[in-house]
Protein backbone atom coordinates (compact mmCIF):
# COMPACT_ATOMS: atom_id res chain seq x y z
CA UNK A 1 -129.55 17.43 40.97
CA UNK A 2 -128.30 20.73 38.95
CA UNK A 3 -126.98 21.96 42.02
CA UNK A 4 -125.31 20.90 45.60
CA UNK A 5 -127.65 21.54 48.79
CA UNK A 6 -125.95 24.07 50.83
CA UNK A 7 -127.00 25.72 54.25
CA UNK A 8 -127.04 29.52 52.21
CA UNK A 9 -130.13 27.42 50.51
CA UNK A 10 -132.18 26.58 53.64
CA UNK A 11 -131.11 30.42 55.50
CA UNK A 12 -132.39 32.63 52.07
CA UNK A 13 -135.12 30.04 51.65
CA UNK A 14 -136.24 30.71 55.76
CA UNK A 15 -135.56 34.03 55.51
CA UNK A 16 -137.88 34.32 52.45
CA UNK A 17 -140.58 32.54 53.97
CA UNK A 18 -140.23 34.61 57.15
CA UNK A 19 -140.65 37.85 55.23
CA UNK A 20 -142.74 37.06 52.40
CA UNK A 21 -140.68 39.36 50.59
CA UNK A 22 -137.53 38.37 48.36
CA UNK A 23 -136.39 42.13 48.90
CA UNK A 24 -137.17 42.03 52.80
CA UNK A 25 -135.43 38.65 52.94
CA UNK A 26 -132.31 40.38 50.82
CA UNK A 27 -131.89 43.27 53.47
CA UNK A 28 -132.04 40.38 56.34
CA UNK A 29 -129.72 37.65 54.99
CA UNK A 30 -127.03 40.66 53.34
CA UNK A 31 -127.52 39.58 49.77
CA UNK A 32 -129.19 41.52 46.41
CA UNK A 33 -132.10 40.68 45.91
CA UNK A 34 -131.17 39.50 42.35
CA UNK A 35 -129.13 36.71 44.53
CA UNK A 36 -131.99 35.56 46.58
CA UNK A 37 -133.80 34.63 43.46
CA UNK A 38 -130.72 32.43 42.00
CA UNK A 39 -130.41 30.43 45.32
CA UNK A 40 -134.29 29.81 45.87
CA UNK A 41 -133.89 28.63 42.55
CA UNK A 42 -131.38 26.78 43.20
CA UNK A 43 -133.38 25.38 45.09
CA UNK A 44 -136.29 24.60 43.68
CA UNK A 45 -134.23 22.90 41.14
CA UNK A 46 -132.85 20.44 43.71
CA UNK A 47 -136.12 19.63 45.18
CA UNK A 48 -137.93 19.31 41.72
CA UNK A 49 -141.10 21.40 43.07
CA UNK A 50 -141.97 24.92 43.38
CA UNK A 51 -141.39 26.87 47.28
CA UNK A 52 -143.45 29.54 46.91
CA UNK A 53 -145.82 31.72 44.85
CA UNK A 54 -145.39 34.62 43.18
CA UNK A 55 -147.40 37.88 43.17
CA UNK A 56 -147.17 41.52 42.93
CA UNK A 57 -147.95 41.34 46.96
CA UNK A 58 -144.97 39.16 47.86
CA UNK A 59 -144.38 35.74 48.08
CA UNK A 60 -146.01 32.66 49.68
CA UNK A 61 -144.81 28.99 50.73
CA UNK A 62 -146.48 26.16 48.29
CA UNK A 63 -147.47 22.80 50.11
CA UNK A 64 -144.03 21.77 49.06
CA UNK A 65 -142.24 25.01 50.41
CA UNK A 66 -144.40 24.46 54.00
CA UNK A 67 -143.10 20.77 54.00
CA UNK A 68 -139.36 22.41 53.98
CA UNK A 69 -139.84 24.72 56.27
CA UNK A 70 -139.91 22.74 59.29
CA UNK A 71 -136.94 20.34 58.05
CA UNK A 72 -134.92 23.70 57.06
CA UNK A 73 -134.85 24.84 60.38
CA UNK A 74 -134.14 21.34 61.76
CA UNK A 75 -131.28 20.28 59.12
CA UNK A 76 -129.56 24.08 60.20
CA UNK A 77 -129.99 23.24 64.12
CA UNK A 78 -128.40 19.67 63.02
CA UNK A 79 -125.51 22.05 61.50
CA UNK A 80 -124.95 24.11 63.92
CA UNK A 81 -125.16 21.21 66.32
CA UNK A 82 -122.55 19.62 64.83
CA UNK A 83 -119.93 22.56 64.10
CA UNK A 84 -120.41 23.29 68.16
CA UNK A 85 -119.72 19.68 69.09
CA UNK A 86 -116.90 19.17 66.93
CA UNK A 87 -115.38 22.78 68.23
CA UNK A 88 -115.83 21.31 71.95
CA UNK A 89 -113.89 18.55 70.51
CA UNK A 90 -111.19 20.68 68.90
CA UNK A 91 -110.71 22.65 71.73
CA UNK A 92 -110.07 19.80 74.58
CA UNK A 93 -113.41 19.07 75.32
CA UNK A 94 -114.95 15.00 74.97
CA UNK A 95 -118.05 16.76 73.20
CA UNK A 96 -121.49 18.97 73.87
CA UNK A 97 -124.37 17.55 75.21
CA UNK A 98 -127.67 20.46 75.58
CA UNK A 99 -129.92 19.20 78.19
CA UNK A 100 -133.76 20.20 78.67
CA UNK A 101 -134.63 20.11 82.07
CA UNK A 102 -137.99 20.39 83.88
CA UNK A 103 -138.56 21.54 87.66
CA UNK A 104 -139.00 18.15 88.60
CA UNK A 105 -135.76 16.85 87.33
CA UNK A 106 -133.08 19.65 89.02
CA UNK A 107 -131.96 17.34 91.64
CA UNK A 108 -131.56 14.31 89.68
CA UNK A 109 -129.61 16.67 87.04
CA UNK A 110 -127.49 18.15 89.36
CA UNK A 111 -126.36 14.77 90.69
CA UNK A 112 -125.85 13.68 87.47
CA UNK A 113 -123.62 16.58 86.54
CA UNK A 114 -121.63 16.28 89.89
CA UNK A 115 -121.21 12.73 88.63
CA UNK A 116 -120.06 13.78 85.12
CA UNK A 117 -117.52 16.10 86.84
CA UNK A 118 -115.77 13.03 88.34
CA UNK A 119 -116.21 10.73 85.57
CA UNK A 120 -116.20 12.64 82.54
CA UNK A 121 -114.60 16.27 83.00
CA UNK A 122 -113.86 16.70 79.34
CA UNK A 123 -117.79 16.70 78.34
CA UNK A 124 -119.45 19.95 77.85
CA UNK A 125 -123.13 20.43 79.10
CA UNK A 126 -125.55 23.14 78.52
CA UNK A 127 -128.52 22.98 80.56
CA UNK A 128 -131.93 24.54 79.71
CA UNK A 129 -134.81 25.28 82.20
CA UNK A 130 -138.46 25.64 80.91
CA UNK A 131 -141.56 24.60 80.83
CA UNK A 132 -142.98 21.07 78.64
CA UNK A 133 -144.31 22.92 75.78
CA UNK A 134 -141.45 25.22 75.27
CA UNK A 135 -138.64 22.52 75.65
CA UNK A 136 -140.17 19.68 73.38
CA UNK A 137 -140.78 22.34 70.46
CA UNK A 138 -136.34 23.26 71.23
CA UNK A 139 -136.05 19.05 71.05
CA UNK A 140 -138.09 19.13 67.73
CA UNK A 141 -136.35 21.54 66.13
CA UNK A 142 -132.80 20.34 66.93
CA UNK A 143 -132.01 23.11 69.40
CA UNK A 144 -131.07 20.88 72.45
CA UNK A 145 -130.75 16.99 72.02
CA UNK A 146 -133.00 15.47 75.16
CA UNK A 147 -135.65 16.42 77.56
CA UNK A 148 -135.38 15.36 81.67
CA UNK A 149 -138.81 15.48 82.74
CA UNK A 150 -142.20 13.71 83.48
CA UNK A 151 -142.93 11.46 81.01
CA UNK A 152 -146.69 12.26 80.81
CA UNK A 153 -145.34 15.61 78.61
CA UNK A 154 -144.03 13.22 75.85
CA UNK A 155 -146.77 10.79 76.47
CA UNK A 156 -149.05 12.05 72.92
CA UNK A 157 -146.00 12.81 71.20
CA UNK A 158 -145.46 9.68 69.40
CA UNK A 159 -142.69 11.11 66.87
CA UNK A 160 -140.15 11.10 69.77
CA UNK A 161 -138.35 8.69 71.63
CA UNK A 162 -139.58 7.87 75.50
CA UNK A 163 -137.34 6.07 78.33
CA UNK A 164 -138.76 5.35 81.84
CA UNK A 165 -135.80 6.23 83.94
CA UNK A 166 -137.28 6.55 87.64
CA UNK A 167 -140.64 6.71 89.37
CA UNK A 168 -141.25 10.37 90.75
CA UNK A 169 -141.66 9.80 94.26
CA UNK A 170 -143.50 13.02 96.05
CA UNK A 171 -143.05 14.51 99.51
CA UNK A 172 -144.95 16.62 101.66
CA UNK A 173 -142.47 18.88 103.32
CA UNK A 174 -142.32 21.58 105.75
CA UNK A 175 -139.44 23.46 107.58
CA UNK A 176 -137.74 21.56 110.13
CA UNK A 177 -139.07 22.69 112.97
CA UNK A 178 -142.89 22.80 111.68
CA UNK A 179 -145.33 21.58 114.43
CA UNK A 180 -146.15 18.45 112.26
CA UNK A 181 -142.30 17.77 111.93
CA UNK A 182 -141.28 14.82 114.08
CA UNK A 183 -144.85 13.11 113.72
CA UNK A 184 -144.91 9.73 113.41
CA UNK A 185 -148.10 9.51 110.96
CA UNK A 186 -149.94 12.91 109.21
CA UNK A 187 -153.70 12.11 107.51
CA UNK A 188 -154.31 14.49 104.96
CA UNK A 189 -157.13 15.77 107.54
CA UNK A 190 -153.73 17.35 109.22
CA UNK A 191 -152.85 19.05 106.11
CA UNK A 192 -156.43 20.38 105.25
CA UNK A 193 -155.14 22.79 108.00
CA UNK A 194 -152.61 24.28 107.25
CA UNK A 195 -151.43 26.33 104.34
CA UNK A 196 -149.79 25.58 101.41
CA UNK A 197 -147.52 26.23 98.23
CA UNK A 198 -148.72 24.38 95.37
CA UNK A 199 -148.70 24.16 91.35
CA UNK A 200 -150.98 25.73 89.29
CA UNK A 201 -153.93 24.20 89.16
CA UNK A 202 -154.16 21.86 86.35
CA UNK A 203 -150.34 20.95 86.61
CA UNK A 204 -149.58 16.87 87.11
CA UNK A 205 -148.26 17.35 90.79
CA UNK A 206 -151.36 19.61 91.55
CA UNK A 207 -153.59 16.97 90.32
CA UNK A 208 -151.98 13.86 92.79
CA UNK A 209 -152.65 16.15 95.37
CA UNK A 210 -156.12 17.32 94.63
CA UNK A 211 -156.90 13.81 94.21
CA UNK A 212 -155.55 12.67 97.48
CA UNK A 213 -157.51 15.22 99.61
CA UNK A 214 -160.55 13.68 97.55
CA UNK A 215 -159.69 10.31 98.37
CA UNK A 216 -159.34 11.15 101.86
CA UNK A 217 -162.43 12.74 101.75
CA UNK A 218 -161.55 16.05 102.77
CA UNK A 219 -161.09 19.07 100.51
CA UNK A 220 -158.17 20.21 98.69
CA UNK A 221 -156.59 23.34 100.10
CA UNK A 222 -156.64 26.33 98.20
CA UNK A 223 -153.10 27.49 97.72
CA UNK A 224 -151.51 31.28 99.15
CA UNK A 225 -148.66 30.61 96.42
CA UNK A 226 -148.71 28.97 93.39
CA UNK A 227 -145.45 27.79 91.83
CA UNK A 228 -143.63 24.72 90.57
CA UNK A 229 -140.01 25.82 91.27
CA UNK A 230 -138.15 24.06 94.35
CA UNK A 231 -135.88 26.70 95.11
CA UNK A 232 -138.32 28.98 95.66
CA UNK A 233 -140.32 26.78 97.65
CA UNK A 234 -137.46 25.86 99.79
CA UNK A 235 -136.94 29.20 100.71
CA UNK A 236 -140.73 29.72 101.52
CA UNK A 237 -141.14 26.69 103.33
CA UNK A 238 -138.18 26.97 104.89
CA UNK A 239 -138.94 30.64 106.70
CA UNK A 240 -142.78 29.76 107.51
CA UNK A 241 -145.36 27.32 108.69
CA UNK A 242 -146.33 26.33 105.06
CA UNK A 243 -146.46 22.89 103.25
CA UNK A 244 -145.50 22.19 100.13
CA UNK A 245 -144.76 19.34 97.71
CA UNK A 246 -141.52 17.71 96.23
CA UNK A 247 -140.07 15.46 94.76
CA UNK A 248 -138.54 12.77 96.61
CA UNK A 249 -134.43 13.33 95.46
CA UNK A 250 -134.35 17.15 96.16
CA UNK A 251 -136.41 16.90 99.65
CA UNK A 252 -133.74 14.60 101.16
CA UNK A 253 -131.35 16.51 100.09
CA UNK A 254 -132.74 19.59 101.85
CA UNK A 255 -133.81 17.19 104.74
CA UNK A 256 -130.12 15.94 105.06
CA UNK A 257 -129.21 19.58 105.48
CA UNK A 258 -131.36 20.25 108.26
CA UNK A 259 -133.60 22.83 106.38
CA UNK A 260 -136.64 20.91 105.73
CA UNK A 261 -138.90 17.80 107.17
CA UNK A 262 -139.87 15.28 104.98
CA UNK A 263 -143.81 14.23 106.65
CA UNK A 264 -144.97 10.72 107.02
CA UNK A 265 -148.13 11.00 104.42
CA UNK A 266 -149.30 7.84 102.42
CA UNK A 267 -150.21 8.32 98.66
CA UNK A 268 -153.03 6.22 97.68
CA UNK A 269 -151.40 6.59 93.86
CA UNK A 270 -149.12 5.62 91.90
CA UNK A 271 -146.43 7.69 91.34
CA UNK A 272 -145.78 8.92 87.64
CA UNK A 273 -142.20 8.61 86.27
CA UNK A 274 -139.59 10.55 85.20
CA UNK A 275 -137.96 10.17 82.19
CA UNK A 276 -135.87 11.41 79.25
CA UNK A 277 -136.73 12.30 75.87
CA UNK A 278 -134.91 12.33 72.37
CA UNK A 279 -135.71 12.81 68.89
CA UNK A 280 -134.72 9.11 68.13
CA UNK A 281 -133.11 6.44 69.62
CA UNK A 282 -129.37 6.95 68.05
CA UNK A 283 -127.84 9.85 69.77
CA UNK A 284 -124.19 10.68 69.42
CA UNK A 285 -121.36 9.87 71.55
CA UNK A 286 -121.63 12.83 73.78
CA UNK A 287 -125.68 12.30 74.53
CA UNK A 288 -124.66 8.65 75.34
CA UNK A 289 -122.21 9.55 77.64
CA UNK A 290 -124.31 11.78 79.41
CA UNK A 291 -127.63 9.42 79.31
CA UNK A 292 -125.38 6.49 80.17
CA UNK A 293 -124.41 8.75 83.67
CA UNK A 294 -128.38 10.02 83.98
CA UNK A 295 -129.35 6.14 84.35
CA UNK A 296 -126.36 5.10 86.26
CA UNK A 297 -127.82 7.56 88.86
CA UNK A 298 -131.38 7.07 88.85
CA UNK A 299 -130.55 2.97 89.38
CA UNK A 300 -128.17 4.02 92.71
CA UNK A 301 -131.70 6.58 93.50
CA UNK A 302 -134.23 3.38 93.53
C-alpha cells in the first residue's frame, strides 16, 4: 500500500458518498476541496479499486465504494468505541459497556445493573431503549455492543451472535385490589370480560395472547390502549380495572410492592426466550463483565 489507512480516509470518503459532491463533502468535513480529492485517492490507492464515479453531476459510489461504505461506518464506530472505553479506563473507570435494551428486558436489566453496582462499581454502562429494528441496525453498525431482548428479533439474522439466556415467562396482571385479584383459578372466559392494555397487534406478546383466547375458544379482546411499555402499564393498571400483560421478573416485582396482582391463568404455550445479542462471539473485557453478571442473574431468576 502507497499509503497508511487512516480514519480522515473513511470520514471524507462517507462524507463524499453522503453528498455526492466532493465540494459539498469539503464544506461538511472543513477541508478544500482540492484535499478531498488527495485523500479519496488516497484511498483508492490503498484499496486497489475505484470508490466512485465521476461526472459533471457529482459523484457516485462504484460496487467497490458501496462495499466500503457499510464497513467505513462500522471500522469508525469500532474507533470511537475504543477511544471511549480506553478514556473510561483512563479516568478510573474498569471500562464501557453500551447496552440495547428492549421493553421486555427492563427488569432483568435493572437487576443486573443493581448487581453490577455491588460487584463491579468501576464499569461504565450506557443503556439504550428502542424498538428491534432500530437497536440491531445500532449493533450492526458498532454503535452499542449487545442487544437484551426476545430472541425471535435476531432469529433471521444469521450474521450475529444469539445466546438463550432465560425463558420469558408472561403474566396477566391487574391492580391489587381488582375483583379477579385473590382468585384461585381465572379461564380466559374471565378475561374476555374485562378490558385490557395490550401490544400492537402483530407484536410477539400480542400474538401468545391472541392465540390463547383462540385456544380457549373465546375471542381475543380488542384493546382500549395499545402499548408495550411496563411503566406505563403499571401506572394504568394500577389506577383502573384493566388487565394487562407482563413479563414474569417485573410483575413480581410490582406484586411484591403491593401495586399489582399477578392472576392464576394457564398458558397453553411455550414461552419464547429472552436473550442477548452481539456482533460475534469475542467481546471485550468490559461486555464480558457485564454478560458474565446478565447470566449470573437470569440463572438465580429460573
Amino acid at each position: 500500500m502507497a499509503y497508511g489507512l487512516k480514519t480522515r480516509h473513511l470520514q471524507v470518503f462517507l462524507a463524499v458518498a453522503k453528498t455526492g459532491s466532493m465540494q459539498h463533502a469539503a464544506r461538511d468535513v472543513h477541508l478544500s476541496q482540492p484535499a478531498i480529492s488527495k485523500l479519496i485517492g488516497e484511498l483508492e490507492a490503498i484499496f486497489g479499486a475505484p470508490l466512485f464515479e465521476r461526472s459533471r453531476r457529482g459523484v457516485t459510489p462504484t460496487e467497490c465504494g458501496h462495499a466500503l461504505m457499510a464497513r467505513a461506518r462500522l471500522m469508525l464506530n469500532d474507533f470511537e468505541s475504543a477511544k471511549g472505553e480506553i478514556s473510561a479506563i483512563a479516568s478510573g473507570a474498569l471500562g464501557r459497556v453500551r447496552v440495547g435494551v428492549l421493553p421486555v428486558a427492563e427488569a432483568m436489566i435493572s437487576r443486573t445493573l443493581l448487581a453490577l453496582r455491588k460487584s463491579t462499581p468501576g464499569l461504565k454502562v450506557l443503556v439504550e431503549d428502542g424498538n428491534a429494528f432500530v437497536l440491531l441496525s445500532a449493533l450492526r453498525q458498532g454503535e452499542i455492543d449487545c442487544v437484551v431482548s426476545r430472541l425471535d428479533v435476531g432469529a433471521e439474522n444469521g450474521d450475529l451472535h444469539i445466546e438463550k439466556l432465560v425463558q420469558m415467562t408472561i403474566t396477566v396482571v391487574t391492580r391489587a385490589t381488582h375483583p379477579l385479584a385473590g382468585a384461585k383459578r381465572v379461564s380466559w372466559s374471565d378475561l374476555a370480560r374485562h378490558h385490557w392494555i395490550l401490544p400492537r397487534l402483530g407484536a410477539p406478546i400480542r400474538t401468545v395472547i391472541d392465540n390463547e383466547f383462540a385456544h380457549a375458544g373465546v375471542a381475543p379482546p380488542i384493546p382500549m390502549i395499545e402499548s408495550s411499555s411496563v411503566r406505563i402499564n403499571r401506572i394504568v393498571v394500577a389506577a383502573t380495572d384493566m388487565i394487562a400483560v407482563m413479563i414474569y421478573d417485573a410483575a413480581r416485582s410490582y406484586a411484591r410492592a403491593g401495586e399489582l396482582a399477578i392472576l392464576p391463568v394457564k398458558f397453553s404455550s411455550e414461552p419464547p426466550y429472552i436473550g442477548v445479542i452481539t456482533r460475534t462471539r469475542q467481546v471485550s473485557h468490559a461486555v464480558d463483565t457485564f454478560l458474565r453478571t446478565l447470566r449470573a442473574h437470569c440463572k438465580e431468576a429460573q
